[in-house]
N, C-alpha and C. Protein backbone atom coordinates (compact mmCIF):
# COMPACT_ATOMS: atom_id res chain seq x y z
N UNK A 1 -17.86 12.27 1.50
CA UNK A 1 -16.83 11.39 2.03
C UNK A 1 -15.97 10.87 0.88
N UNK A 2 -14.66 11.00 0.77
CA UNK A 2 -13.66 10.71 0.41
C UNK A 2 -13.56 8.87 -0.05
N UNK A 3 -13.61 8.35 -1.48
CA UNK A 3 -13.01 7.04 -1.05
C UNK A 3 -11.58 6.97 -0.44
N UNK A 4 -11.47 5.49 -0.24
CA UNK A 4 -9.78 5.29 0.44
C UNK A 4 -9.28 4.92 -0.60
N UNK A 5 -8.03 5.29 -0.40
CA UNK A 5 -6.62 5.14 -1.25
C UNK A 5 -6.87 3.64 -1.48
N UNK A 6 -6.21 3.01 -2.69
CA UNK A 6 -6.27 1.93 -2.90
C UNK A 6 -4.74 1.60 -3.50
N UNK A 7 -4.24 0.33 -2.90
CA UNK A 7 -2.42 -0.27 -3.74
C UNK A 7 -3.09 -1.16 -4.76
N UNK A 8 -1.89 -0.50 -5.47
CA UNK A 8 -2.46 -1.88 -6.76
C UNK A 8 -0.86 -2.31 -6.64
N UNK A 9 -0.63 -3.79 -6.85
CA UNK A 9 0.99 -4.64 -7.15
C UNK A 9 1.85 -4.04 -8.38
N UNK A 10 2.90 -3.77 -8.55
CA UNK A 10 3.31 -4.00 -9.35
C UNK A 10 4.75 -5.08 -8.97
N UNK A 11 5.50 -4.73 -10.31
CA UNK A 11 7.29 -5.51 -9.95
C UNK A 11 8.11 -4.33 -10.45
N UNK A 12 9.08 -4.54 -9.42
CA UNK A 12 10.21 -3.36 -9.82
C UNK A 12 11.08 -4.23 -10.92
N UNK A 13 11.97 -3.33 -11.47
CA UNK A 13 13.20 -3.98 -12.62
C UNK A 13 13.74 -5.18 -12.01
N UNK A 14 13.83 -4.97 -10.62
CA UNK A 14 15.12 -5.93 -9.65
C UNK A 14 14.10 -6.94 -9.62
N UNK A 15 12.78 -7.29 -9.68
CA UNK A 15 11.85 -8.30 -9.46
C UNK A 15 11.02 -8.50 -7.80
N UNK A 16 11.48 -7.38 -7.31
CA UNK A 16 10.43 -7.07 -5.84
C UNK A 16 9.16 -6.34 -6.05
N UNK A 17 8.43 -7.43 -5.23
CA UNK A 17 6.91 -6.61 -5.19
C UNK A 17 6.76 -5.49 -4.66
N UNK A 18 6.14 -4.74 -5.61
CA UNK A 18 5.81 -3.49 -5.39
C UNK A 18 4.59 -2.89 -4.75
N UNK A 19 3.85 -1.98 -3.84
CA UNK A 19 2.50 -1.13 -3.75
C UNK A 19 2.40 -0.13 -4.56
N UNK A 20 1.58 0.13 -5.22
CA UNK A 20 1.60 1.76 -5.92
C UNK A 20 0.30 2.18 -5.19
N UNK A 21 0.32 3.25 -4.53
CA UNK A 21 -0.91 3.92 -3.29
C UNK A 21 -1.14 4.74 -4.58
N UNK A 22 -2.36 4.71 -4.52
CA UNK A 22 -3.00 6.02 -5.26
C UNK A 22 -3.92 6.69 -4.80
N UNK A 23 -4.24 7.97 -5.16
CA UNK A 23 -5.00 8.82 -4.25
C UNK A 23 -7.11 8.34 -4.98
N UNK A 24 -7.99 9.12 -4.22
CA UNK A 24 -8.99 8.73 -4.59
C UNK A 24 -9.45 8.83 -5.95
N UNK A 25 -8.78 10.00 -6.80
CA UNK A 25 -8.61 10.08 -8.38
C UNK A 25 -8.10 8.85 -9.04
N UNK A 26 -6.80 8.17 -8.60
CA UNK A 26 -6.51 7.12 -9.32
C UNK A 26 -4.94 7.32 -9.20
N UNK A 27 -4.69 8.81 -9.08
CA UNK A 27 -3.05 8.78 -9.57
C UNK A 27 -2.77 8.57 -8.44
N UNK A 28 -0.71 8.47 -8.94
CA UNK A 28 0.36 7.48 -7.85
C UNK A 28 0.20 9.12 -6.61
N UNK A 29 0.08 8.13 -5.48
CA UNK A 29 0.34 8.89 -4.38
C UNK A 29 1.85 8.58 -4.00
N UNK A 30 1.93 7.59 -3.79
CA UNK A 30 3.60 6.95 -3.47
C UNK A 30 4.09 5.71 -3.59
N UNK A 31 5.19 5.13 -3.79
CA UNK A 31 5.73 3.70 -4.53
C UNK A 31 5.80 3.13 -3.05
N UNK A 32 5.68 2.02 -2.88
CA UNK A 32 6.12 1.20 -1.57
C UNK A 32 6.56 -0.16 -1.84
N UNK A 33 7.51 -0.30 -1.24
CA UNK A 33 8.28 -2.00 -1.67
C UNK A 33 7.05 -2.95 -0.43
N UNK A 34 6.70 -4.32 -1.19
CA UNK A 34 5.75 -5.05 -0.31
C UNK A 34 5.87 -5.48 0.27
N UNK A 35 7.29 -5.60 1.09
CA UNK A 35 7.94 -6.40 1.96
C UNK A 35 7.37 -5.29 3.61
N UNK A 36 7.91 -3.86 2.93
CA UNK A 36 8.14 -3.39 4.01
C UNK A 36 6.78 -2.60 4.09
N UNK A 37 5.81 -2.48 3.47
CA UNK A 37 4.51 -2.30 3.42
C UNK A 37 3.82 -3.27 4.35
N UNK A 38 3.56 -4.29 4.13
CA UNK A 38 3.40 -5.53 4.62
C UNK A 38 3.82 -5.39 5.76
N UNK A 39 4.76 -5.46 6.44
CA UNK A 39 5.23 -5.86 7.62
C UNK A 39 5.02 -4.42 8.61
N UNK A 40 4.31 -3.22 8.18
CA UNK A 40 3.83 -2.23 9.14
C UNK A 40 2.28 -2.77 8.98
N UNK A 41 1.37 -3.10 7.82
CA UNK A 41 -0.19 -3.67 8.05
C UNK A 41 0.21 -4.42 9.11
N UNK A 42 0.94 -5.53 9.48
CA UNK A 42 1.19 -6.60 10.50
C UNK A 42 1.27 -5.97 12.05
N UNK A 43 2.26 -4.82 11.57
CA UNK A 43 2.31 -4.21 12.93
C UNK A 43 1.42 -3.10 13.60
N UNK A 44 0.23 -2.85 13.17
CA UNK A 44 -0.91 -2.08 13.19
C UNK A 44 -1.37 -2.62 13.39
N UNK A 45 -2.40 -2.16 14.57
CA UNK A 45 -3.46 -3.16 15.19
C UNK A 45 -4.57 -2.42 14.88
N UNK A 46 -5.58 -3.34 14.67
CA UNK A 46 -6.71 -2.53 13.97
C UNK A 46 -7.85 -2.33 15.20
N UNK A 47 -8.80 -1.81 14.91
CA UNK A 47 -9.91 -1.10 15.92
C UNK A 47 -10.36 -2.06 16.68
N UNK A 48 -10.61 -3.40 16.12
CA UNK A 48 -11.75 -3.96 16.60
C UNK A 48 -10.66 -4.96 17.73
N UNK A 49 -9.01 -4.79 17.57
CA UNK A 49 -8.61 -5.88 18.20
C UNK A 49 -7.73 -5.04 19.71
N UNK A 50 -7.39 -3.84 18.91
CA UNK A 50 -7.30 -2.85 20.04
C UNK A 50 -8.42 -2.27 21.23
């Protein structure tokens, strides 16, 4: 079994929080701004509430 992807924060140049997804190795899977990261976790309903 696979671990899960993990975000670590960063800041972009402009000063917005950043996600950096990385795969179970460590490297960048994909950049995500935390605004709009954030606000799909919010809109995902998770198992136990679905």
């Amino acid at each position: 079994m696979a671990s899960k992807a993990r975000r670590t924060t960063h800041r972009s140049s402009t000063g917005k929080k950043l996600y950096a997804v990385r795969d179970a190795k460590g490297k960048f899977k994909d950049i995500q701004t935390y605004q709009r990261a954030h606000s799909a976790d919010l809109r995902k309903k998770s198992k136990s509430e679905s």
